[in-house]
Protein backbone atom coordinates (compact mmCIF):
# COMPACT_ATOMS: atom_id res chain seq x y z
CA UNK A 1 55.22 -50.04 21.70
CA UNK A 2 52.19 -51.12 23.28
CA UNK A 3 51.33 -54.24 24.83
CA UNK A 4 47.90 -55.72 24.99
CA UNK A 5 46.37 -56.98 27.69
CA UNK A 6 46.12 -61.27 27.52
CA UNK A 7 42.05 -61.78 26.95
CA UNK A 8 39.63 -64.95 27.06
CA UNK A 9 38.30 -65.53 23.63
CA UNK A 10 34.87 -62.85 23.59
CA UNK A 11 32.92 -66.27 23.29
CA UNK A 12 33.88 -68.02 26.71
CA UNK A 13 32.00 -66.41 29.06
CA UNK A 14 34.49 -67.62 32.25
CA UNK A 15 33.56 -64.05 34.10
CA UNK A 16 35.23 -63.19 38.09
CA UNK A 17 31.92 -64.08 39.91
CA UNK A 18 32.60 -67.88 38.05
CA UNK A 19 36.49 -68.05 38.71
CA UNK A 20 35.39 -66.75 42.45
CA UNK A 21 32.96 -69.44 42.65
CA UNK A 22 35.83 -71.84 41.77
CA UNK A 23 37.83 -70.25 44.07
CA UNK A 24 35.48 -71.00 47.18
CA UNK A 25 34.65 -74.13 46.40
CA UNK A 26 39.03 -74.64 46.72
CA UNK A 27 38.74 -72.86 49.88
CA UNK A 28 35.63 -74.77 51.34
CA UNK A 29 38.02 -77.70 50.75
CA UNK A 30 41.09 -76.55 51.95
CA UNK A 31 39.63 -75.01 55.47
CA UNK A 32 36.38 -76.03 56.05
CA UNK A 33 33.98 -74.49 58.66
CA UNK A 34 33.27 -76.81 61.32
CA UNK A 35 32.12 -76.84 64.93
CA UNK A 36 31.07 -72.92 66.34
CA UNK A 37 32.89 -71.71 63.22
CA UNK A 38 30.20 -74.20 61.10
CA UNK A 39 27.66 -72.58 63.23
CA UNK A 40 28.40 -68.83 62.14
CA UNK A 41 29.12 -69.74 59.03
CA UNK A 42 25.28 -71.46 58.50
CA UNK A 43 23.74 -68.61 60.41
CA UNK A 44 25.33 -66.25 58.19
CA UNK A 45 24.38 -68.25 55.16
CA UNK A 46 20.61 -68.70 56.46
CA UNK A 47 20.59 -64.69 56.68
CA UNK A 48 22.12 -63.95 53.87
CA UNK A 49 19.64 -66.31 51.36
CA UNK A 50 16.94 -64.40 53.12
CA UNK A 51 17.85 -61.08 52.00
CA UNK A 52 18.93 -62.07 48.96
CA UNK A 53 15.53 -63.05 47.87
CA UNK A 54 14.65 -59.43 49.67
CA UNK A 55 16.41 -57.78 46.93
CA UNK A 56 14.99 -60.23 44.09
CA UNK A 57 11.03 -58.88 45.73
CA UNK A 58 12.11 -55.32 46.25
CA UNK A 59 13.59 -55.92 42.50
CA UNK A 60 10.93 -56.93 40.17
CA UNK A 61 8.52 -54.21 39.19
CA UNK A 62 4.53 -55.05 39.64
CA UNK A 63 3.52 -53.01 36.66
CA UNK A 64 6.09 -54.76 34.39
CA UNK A 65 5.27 -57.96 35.42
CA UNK A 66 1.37 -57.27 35.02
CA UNK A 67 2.45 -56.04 31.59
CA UNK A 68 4.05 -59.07 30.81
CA UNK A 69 0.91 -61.11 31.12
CA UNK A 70 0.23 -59.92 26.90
CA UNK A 71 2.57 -62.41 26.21
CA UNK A 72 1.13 -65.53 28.25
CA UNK A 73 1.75 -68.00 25.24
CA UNK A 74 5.35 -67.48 25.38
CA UNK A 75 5.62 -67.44 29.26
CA UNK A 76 3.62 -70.77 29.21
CA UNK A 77 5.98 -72.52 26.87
CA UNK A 78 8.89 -71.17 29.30
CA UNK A 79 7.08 -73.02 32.39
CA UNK A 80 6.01 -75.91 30.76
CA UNK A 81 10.07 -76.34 29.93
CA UNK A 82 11.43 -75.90 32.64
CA UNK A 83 8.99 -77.16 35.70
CA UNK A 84 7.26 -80.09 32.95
CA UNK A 85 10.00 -80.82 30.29
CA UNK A 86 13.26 -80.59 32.46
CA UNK A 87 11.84 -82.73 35.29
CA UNK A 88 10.73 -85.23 32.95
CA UNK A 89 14.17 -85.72 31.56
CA UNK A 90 15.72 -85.87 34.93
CA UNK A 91 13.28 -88.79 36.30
CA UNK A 92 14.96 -90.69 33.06
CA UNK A 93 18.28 -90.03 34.30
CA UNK A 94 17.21 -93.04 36.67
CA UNK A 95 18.30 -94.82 34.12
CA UNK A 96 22.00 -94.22 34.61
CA UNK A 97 22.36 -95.54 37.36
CA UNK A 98 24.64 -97.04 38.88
CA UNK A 99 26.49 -97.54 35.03
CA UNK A 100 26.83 -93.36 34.75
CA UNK A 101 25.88 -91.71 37.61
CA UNK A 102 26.26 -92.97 41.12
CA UNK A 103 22.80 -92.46 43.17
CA UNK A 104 24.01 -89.50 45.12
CA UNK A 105 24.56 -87.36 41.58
CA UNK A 106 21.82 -88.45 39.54
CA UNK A 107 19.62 -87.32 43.24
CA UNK A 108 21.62 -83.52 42.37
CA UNK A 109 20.77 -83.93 38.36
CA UNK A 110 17.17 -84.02 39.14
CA UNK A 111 17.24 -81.75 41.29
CA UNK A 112 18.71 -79.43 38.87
CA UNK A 113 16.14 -80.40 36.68
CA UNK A 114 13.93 -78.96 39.17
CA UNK A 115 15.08 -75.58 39.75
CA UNK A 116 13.69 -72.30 38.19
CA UNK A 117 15.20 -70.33 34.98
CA UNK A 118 17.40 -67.35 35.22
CA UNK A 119 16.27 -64.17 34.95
CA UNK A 120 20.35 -61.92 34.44
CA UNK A 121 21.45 -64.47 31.30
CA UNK A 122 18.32 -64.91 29.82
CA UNK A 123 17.61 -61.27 29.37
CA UNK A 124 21.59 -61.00 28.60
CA UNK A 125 21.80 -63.58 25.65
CA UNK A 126 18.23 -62.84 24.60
CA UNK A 127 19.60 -59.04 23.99
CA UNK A 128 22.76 -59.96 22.07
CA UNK A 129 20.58 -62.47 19.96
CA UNK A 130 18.11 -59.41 18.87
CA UNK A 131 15.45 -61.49 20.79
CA UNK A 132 12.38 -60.25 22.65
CA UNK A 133 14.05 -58.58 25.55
CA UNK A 134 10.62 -57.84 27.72
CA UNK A 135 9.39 -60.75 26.91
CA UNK A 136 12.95 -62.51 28.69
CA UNK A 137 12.51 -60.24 31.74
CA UNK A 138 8.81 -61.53 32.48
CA UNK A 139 9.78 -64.89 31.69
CA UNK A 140 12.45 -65.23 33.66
CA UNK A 141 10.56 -63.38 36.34
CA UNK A 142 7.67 -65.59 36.58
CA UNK A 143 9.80 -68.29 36.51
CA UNK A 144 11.65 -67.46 39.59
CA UNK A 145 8.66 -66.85 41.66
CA UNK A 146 6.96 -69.79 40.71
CA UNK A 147 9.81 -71.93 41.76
CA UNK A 148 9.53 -70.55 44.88
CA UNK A 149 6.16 -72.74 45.13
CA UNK A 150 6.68 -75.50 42.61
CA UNK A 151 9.95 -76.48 43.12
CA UNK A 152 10.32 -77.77 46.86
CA UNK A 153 6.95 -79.74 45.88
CA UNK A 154 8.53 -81.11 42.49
CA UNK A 155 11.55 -82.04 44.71
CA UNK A 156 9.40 -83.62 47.23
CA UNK A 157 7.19 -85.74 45.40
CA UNK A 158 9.82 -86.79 43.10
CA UNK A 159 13.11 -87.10 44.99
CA UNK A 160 11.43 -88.53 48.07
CA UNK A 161 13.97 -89.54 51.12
CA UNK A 162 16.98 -89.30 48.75
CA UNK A 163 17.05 -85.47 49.39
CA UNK A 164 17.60 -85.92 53.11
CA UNK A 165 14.54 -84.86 54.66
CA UNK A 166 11.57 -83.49 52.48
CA UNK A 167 9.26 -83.00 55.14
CA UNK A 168 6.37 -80.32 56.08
CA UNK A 169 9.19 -78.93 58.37
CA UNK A 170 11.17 -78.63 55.22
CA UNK A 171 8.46 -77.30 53.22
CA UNK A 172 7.95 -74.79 55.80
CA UNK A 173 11.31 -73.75 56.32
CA UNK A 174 11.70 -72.79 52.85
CA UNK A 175 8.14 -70.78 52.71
CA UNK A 176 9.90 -68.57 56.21
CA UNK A 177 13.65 -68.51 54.14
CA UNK A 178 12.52 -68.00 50.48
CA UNK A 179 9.01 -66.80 50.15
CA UNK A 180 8.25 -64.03 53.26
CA UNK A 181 11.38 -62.14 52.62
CA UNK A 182 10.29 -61.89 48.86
CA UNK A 183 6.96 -60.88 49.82
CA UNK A 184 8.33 -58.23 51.98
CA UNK A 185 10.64 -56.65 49.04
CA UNK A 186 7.26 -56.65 46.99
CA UNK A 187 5.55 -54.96 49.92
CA UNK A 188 8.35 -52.76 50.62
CA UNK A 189 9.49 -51.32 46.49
CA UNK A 190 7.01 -48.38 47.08
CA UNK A 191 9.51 -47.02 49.41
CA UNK A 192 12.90 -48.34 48.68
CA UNK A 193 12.66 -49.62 44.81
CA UNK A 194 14.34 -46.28 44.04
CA UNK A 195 17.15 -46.63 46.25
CA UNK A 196 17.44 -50.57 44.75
CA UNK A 197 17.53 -48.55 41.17
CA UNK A 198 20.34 -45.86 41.92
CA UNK A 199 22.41 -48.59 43.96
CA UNK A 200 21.92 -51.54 41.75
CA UNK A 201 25.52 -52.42 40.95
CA UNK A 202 26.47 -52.23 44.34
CA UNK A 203 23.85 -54.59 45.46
CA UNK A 204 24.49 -57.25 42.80
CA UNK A 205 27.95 -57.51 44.47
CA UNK A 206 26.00 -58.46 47.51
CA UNK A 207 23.57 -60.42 46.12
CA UNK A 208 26.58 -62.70 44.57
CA UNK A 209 28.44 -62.25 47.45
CA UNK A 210 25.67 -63.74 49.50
CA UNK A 211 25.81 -67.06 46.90
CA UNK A 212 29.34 -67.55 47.76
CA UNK A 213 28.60 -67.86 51.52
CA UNK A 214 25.91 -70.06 50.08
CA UNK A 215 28.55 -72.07 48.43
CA UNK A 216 31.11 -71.98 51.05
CA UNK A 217 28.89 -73.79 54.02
CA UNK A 218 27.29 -76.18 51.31
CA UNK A 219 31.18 -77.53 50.61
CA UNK A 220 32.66 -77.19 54.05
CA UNK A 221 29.63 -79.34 55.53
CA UNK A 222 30.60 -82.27 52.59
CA UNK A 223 34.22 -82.06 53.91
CA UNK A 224 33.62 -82.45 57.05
CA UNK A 225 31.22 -85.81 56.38
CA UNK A 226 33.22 -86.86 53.54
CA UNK A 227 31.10 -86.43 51.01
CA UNK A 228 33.80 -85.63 48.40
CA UNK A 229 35.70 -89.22 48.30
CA UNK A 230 32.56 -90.68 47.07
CA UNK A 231 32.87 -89.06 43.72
CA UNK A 232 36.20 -90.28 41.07
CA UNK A 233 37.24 -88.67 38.45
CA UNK A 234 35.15 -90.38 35.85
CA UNK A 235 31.95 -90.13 37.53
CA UNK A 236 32.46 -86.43 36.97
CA UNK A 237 33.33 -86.80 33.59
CA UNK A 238 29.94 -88.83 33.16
CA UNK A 239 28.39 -85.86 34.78
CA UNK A 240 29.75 -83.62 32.90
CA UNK A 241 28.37 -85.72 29.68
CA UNK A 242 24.89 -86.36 30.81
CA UNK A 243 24.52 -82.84 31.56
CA UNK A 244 25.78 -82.09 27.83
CA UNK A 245 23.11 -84.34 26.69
CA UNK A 246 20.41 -82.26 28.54
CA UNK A 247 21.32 -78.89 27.79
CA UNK A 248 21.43 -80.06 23.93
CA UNK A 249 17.74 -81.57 24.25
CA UNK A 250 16.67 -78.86 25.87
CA UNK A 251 18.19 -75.94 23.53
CA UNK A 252 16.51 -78.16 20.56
CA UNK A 253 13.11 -78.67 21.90
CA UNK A 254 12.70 -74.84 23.14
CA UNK A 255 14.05 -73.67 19.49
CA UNK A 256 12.13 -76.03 17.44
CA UNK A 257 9.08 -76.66 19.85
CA UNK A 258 8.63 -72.66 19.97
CA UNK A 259 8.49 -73.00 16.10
CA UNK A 260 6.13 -75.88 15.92
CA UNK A 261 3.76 -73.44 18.11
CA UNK A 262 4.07 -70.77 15.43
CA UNK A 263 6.08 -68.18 17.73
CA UNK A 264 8.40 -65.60 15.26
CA UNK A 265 12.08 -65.41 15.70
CA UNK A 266 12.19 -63.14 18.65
CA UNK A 267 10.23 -64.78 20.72
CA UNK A 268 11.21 -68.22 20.01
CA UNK A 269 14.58 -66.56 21.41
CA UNK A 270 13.34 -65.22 24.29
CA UNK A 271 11.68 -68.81 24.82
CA UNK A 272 15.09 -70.76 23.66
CA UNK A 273 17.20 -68.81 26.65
CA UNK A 274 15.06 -68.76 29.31
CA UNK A 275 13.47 -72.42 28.53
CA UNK A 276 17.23 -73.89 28.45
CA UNK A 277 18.41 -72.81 31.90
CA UNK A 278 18.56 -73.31 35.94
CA UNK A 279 19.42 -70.98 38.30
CA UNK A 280 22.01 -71.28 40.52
CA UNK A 281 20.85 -68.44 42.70
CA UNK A 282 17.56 -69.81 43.21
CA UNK A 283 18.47 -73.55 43.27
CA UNK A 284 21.55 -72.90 45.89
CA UNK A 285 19.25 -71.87 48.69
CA UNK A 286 16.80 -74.37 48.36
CA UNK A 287 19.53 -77.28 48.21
CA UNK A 288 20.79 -76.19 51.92
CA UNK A 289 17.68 -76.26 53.04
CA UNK A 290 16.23 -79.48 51.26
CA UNK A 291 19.19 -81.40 51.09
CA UNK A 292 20.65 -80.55 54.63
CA UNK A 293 24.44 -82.41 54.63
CA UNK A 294 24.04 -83.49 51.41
CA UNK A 295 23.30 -80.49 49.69
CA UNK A 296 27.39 -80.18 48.31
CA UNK A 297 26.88 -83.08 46.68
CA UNK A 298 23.22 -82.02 45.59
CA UNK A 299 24.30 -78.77 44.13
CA UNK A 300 27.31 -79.64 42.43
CA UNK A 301 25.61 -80.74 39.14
CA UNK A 302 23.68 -77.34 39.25
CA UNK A 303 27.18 -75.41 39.41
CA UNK A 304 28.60 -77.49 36.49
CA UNK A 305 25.16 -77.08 34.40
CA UNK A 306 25.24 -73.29 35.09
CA UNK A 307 28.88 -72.63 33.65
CA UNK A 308 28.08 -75.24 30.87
CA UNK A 309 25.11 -72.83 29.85
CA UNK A 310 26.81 -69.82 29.74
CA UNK A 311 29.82 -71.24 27.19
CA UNK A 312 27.46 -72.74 25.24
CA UNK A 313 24.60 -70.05 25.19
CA UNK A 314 27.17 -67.34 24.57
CA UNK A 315 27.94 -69.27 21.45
CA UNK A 316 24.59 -69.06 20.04
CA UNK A 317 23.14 -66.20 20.98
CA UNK A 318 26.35 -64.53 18.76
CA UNK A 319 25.50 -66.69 15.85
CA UNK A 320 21.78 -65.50 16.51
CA UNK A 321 22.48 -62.46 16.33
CA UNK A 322 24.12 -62.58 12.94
CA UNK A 323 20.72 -64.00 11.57
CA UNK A 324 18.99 -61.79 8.95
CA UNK A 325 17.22 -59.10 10.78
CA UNK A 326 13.43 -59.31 10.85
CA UNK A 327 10.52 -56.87 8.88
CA UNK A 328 8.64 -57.06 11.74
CA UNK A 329 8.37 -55.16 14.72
CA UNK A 330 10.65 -55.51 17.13
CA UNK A 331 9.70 -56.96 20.24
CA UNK A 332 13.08 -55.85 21.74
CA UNK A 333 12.83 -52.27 21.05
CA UNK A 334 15.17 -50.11 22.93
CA UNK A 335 16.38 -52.80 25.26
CA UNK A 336 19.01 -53.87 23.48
CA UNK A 337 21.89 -52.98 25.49
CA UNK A 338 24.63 -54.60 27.21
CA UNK A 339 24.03 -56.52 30.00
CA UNK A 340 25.81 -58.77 32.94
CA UNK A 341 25.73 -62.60 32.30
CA UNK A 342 25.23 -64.06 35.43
């Protein structure tokens, strides 16, 4: 007689790379780097963001991206969520505090607010919803590139001195940390965008692998200062349910906006998942650098927002994908294939 394997229902995305995020943040707590050990750990961190947005350069293919442009309705509604729409919602967050949010996490709920869209889910959910699958990958390209640029100045002009230093230093720091090594994997995907192709697996283990070390010196630099006693159980719980809030208002106003604007189904898709989310491989790096000791608490709501978007996203783009197929063509074509959620 055999025995099947114990699985997590097909509609809760809780992946390994997630429960390994978990598990780091445990371990950041438990033994925290500090002194020389802090020191290699931050080095390692700084070099490790910087080839991580290497790979996202050497990644993303000119012509595609160029070909993209066809659609520049679509990829304006996508911007105009997430760097006009999300940021707007986050300076009303002001308003909960100090009765929801203490001053330290609403500072890390704007932020998120902040932050560019993915690029792996929203191509991933967009797919399983029947959605415009090219259309996703530009979006969630352009998106990423531009944050590069607009979000350190979003975060500077709206968070101020409560992110711990936005400075022209700062600035700076993330144009040498973010933006050269991505120029330099544009530069460089003549020669080794092949090699990026044929090996991609193995390098999303080490792009991932690089956010962990991200995540690991973020956490062990709150232990040491104590950051973590400042947050009780319930302020996380408020988190957790102003953060519902947004995702909802956001999944609403892509969907329904998108209509309003006369997109068809598979765009409005397309604009629905990549409108609705942050990403917490783009936002991560910037914290460190922006928020400096802080950035533990700074990222945390980002971390919470990203799981929360995956559970819930995975949910509808199922039910999407049960919708009545279109007449029309298919914006998706051939792309519809399985892909990572991350």
């Amino acid at each position: 007689m055999n025995r099947r394997t114990p699985q997590l229902p097909s509609w809760l995305p809780i992946d390994a790379y997630i429960l390994a995020l978990i598990g780091t943040v445990v371990l950041a707590a438990l033994l925290p780097a500090s002194g020389a050990a802090a020191d290699v750990a931050g080095g390692a961190s700084t070099g490790a963001v910087a080839f991580l947005f290497f790979l996202y350069g050497a990644r993303l293919s000119t012509a595609e991206a160029l070909g993209g442009l066809k659609h520049w309705r679509l990829h304006l509604t996508v911007l105009a969520c997430t760097f006009i729409a999300f940021p707007l919602l986050g300076l009303a967050s002001r308003g909960l505090v100090p009765y929801v949010l203490t001053p330290e996490l609403q500072s890390g709920f704007l932020f998120l607010c902040l932050v560019p869209s993915t690029i792996q889910s929203s191509i991933a959910f967009t797919s399983i919803a029947r959605g415009n699958v090219p259309a996703a990958i530009c979006a969630g390209s352009f998106s990423s590139i531009a944050g590069i640029f607009i979000t350190p100045l979003l975060a500077a002009a709206l968070l101020g001195n409560s992110g711990g230093g936005f400075s022209a230093g700062a600035l700076l720091r993330i144009g040498v940390q973010l933006l050269l090594p991505f120029i330099a994997g544009q530069l460089l995907r003549r020669w080794i965008g092949g090699f990026i192709a044929r090996h991609r697996k193995v390098l999303g283990h080490v792009d991932r692998g690089s956010i962990l070390l991200v995540v690991y010196t973020a956490f062990s630099e709150g232990m040491v200062n104590g950051i973590w006693h400042r947050i009780t159980p319930g302020r996380l719980g408020a988190l957790l349910g102003a953060e519902a809030v947004l995702l909802a208002l956001m999944l609403a106003l892509s969907w329904y906006g998108a209509k309003r604007l006369g997109f068809g189904r598979e765009d409005r898709i397309a604009i629905q998942f990549a409108g609705s989310k942050k990403s917490l491989a783009s936002g991560l790096p910037m914290a460190t650098v922006l928020f400096g000791a802080q950035a533990s608490l700074a990222v945390l709501p980002l971390m919470l927002f990203h799981q929360m978007q995956l559970m819930v996203c995975a949910v509808i783009a199922k039910r999407r994908a049960r919708d009545p197929q279109d007449t029309g063509t298919d914006g998706a074509g051939a792309a519809r294939e399985p892909v990572t959620v991350g």
